[in-house]
Protein backbone atom coordinates (compact mmCIF):
# COMPACT_ATOMS: atom_id res chain seq x y z
CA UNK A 1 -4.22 -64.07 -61.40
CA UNK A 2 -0.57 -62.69 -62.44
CA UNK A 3 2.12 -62.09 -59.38
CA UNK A 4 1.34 -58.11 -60.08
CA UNK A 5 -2.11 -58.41 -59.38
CA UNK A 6 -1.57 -60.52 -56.34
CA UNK A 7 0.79 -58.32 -54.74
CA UNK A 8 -1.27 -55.14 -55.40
CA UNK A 9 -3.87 -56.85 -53.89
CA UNK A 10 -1.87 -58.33 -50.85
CA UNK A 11 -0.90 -54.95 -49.86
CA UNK A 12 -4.19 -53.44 -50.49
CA UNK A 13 -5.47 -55.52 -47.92
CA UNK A 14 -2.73 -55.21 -45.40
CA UNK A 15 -2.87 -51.32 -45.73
CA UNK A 16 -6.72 -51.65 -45.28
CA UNK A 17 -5.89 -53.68 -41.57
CA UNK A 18 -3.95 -50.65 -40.72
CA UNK A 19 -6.41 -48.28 -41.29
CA UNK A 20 -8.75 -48.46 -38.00
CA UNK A 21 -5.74 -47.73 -35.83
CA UNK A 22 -4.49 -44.86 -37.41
CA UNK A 23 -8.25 -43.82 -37.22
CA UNK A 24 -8.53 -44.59 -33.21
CA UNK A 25 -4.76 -42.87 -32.55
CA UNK A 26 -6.23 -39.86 -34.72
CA UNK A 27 -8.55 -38.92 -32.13
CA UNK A 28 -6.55 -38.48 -29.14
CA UNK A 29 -5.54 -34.51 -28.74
CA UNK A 30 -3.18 -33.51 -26.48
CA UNK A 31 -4.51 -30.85 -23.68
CA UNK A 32 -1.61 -30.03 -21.56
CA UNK A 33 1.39 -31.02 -19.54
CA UNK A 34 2.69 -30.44 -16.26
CA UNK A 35 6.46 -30.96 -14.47
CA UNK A 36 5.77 -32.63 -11.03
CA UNK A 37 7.83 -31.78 -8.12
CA UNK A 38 7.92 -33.97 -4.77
CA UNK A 39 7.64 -36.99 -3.90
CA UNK A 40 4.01 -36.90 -2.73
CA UNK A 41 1.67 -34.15 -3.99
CA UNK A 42 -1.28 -32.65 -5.99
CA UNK A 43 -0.82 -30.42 -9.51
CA UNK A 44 -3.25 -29.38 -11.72
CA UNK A 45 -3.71 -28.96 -15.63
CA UNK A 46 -6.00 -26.23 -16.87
CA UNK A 47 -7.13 -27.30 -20.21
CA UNK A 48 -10.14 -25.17 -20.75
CA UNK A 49 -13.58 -24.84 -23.05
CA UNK A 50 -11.55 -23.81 -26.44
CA UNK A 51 -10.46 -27.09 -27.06
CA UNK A 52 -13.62 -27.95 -27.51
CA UNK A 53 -15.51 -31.60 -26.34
CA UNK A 54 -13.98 -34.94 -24.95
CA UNK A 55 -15.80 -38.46 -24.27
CA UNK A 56 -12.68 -39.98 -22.51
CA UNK A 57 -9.01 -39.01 -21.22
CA UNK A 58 -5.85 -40.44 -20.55
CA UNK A 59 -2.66 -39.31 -18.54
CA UNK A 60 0.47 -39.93 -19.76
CA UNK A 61 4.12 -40.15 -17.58
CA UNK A 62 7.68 -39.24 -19.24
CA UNK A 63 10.48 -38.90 -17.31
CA UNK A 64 10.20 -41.23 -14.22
CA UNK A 65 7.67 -43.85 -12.86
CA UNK A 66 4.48 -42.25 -10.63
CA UNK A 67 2.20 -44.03 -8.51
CA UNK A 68 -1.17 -41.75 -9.75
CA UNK A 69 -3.85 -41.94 -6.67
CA UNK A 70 -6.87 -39.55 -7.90
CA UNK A 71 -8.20 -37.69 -10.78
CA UNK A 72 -10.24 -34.64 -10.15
CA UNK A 73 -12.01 -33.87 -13.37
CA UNK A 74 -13.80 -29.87 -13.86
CA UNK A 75 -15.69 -29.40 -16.32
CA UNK A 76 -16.99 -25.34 -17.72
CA UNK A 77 -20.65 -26.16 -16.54
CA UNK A 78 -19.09 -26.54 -13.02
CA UNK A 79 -19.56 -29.71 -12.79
CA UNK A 80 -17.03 -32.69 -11.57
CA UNK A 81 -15.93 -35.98 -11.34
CA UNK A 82 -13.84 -37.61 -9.08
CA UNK A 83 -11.64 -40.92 -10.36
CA UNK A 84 -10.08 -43.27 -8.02
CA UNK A 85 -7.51 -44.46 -10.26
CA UNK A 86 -4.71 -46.13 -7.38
CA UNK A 87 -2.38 -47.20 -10.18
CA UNK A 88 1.32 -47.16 -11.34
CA UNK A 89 2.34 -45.68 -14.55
CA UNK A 90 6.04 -46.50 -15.29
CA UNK A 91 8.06 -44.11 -17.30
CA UNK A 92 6.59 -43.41 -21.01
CA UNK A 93 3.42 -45.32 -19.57
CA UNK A 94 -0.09 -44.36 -19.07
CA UNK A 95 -3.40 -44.72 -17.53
CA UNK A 96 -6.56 -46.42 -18.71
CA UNK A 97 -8.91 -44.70 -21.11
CA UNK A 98 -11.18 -42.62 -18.32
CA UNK A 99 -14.86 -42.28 -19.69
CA UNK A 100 -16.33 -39.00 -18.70
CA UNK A 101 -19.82 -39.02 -17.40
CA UNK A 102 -22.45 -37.19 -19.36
CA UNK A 103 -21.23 -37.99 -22.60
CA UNK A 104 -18.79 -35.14 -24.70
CA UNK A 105 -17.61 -32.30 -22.11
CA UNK A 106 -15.34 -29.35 -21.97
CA UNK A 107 -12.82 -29.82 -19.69
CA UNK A 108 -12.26 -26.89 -17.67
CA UNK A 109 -9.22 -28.48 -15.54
CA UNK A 110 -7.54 -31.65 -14.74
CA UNK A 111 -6.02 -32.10 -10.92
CA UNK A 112 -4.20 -34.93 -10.23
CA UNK A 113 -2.75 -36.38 -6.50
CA UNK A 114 0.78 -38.19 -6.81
CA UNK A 115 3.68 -40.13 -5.63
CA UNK A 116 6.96 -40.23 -7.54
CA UNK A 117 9.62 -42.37 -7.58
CA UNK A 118 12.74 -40.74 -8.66
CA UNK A 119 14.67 -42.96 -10.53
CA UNK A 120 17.61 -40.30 -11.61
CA UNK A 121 16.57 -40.06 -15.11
CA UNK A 122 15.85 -36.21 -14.62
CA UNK A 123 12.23 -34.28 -14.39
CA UNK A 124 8.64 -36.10 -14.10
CA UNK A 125 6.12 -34.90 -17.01
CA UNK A 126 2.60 -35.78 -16.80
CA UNK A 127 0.69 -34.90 -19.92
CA UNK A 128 -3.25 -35.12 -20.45
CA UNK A 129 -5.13 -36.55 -23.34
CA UNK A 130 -8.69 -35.93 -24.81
CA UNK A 131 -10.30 -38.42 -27.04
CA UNK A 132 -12.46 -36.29 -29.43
């Protein structure tokens, strides 16, 4: 085998290794974001039915550190589920991958119970995810 060949093929296969995480990180669709005031509280993010189905989400935290307490998931049927989640998301962190039960739903809303912890570098963002 000449050097050409064996480089061509050396990066064939490291591109090829690459591949199933650009696939996973594909399928993760951004649903909405919300700027959380107070130290202890409850917001909400409407996401609604024309975004079409999710199997999982995550919630994301720029801005400052949050302890996240509960996850209050609607969906359009009018059904919901209610996550414990009792965890603490540093700054640019972000929860676990939360399966929702029944398979692929439309999310009709997203609330969310809180505790920040200022830490002076400005506003608190907390952004939902949907895994397609």
């Amino acid at each position: 085998m000449d050097r050409r060949s064996f480089m061509l093929s050396l990066s064939a296969a490291g591109a090829a290794m690459l591949l199933p995480q650009a696939a996973e990180a594909a399928t993760w669709v951004k649903l909405g974001t919300r700027k959380v005031n107070g130290l202890i509280d409850h917001d909400r993010i409407s996401v609604g039915a024309s975004w079409g189905t999710f199997d999982k989400i995550r919630l994301y935290v720029r801005g400052n550190n949050l302890w996240l307490y509960d996850l209050d998931i609607r969906f359009s049927n009018g059904s919901r589920q209610d996550v414990g989640v009792r965890a603490f998301i540093p700054q640019g962190g972000h929860t676990r991958s939360i399966d929702l039960v029944g398979g692929d739903r439309f999310i009709r809303s997203v609330s969310f119970t809180y505790g920040k912890l200022p830490n002076g570098a400005g506003p608190t963002h907390v952004e939902v995810w949907g895994r397609r």
